[in-house]
Structure formats: structure tokens, C-alpha cells
C-alpha atoms as a PDB file:
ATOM      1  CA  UNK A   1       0.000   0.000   0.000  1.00  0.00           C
ATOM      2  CA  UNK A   2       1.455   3.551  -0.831  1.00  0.00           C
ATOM      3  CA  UNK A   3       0.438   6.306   1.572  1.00  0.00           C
ATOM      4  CA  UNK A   4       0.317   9.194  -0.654  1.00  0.00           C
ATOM      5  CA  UNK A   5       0.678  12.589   1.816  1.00  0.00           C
ATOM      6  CA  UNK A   6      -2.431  15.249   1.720  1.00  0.00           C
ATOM      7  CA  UNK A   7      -1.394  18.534   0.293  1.00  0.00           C
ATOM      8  CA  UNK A   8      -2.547  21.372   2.370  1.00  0.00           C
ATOM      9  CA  UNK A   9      -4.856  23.779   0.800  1.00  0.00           C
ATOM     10  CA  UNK A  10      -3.896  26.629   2.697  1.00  0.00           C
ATOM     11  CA  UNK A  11      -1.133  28.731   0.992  1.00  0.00           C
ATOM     12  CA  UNK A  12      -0.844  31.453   2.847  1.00  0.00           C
ATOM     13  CA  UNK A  13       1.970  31.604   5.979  1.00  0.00           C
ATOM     14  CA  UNK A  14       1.192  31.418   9.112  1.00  0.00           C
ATOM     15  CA  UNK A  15       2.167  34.459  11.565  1.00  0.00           C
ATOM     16  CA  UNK A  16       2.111  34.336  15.118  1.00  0.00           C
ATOM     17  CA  UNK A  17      -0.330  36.898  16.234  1.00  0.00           C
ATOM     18  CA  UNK A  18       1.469  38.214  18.978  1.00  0.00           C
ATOM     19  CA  UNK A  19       5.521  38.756  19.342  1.00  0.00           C
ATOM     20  CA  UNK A  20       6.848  35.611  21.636  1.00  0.00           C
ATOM     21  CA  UNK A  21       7.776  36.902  25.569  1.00  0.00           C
ATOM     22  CA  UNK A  22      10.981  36.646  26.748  1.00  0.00           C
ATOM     23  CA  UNK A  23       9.411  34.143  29.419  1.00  0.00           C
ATOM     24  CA  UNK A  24       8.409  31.898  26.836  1.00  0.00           C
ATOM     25  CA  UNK A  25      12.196  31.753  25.008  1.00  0.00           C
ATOM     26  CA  UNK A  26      13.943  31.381  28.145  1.00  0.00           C
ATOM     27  CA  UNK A  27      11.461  28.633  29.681  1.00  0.00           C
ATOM     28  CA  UNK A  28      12.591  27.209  26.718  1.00  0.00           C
ATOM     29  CA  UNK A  29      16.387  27.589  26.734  1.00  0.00           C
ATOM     30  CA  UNK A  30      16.347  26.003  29.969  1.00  0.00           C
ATOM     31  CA  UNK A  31      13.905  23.431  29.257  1.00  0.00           C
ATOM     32  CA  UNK A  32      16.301  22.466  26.128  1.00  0.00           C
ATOM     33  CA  UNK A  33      19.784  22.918  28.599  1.00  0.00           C
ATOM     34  CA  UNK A  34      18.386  20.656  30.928  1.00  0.00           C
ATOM     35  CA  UNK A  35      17.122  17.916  28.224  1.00  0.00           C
ATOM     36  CA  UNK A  36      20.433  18.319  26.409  1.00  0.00           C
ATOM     37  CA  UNK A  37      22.901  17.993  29.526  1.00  0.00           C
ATOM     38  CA  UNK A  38      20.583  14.423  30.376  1.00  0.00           C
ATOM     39  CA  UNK A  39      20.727  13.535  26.939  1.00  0.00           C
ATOM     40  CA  UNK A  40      21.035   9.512  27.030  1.00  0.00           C
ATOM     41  CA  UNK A  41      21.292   9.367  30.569  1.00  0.00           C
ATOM     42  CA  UNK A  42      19.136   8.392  33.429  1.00  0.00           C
ATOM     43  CA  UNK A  43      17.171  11.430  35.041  1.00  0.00           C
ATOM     44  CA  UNK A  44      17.135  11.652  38.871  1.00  0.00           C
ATOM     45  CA  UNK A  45      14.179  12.443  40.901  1.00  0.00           C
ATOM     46  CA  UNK A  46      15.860  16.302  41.589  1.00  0.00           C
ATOM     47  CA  UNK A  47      16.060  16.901  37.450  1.00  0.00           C
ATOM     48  CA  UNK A  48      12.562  15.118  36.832  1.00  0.00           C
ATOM     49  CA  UNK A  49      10.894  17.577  39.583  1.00  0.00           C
ATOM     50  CA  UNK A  50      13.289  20.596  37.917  1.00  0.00           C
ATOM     51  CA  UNK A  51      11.988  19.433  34.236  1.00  0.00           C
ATOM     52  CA  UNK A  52       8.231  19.637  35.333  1.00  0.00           C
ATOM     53  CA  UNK A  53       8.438  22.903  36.906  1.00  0.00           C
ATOM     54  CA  UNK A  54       9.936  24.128  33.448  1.00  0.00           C
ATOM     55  CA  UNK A  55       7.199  22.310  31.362  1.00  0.00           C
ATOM     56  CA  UNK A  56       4.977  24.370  34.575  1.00  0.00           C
ATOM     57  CA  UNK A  57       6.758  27.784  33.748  1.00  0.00           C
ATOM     58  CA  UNK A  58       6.816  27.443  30.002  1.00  0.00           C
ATOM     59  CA  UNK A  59       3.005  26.709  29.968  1.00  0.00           C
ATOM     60  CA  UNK A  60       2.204  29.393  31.973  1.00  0.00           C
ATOM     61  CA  UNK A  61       4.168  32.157  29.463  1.00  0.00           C
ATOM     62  CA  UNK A  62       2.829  31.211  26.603  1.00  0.00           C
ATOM     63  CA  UNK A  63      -0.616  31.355  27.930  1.00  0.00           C
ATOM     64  CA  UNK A  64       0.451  34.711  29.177  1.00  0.00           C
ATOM     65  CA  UNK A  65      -0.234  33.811  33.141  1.00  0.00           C
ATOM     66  CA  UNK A  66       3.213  35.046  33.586  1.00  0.00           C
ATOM     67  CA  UNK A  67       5.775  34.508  35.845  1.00  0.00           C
ATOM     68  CA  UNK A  68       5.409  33.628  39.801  1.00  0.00           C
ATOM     69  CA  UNK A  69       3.488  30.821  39.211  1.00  0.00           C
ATOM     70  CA  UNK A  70       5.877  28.238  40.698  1.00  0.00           C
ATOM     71  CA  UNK A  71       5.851  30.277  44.036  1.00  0.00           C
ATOM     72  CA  UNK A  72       2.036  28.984  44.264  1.00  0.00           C
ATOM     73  CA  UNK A  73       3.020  25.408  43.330  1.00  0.00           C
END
């Protein structure tokens, strides 16, 4: 069977409709730092938690909540 991919109809490019915040870019840096220093190694309990509360931070800027939110957590 050949799976033949569907070719979008929509031509036009996609913007973001608001610039990105500086929280969002450096939840991400660190989110990718921390992923890259573990890469192919086993995590420990310390750089699961610190991972989550990333994913936690990174969620929260690019739904605009903002930063402070892990002080609630």
C-alpha cells in the first residue's frame, strides 16, 4: 500500500499573532539545557521535579499567566 501525503490547501503563511515573551524563550532555553545535559542518561528524581516545573513555567508564558506561578506550586 502507498500512503500518498495530503497537500494542504492553505497557501498562505502562518504568523504568530502576537511577538513571543521573553518568558516563553527562556522557559525554553532552559527546558532544552536541561534535556540536552541528560541527553542519554538516566534522570534523577531532583532533574525530573526541575523538568516539570519548566514544562509548569513554560506553559504558563505562553498562555500569558506570567511569571510567579511556581511560588504557588
Amino acid at each position: 500500500m502507498v500512503l500518498n501525503p495530503r497537500l494542504s490547501t492553505h497557501s498562505a503563511p502562518v504568523f504568530l499573532t502576537q511577538p513571543v515573551h521573553p518568558s516563553v524563550v527562556e522557559a525554553n532555553d532552559a527546558i532544552r539545557a536541561l534535556v540536552d545535559s541528560r541527553a542519554g542518561k538516566d534522570w534523577t528524581s531532583t532533574e525530573a521535579a526541575e523538568y516539570e516545573v519548566l514544562l509548569i513555567e513554560w506553559a504558563a508564558a505562553t498562555q500569558g499567566i506570567g511569571a510567579g506561578i511556581i511560588e504557588a506550586a
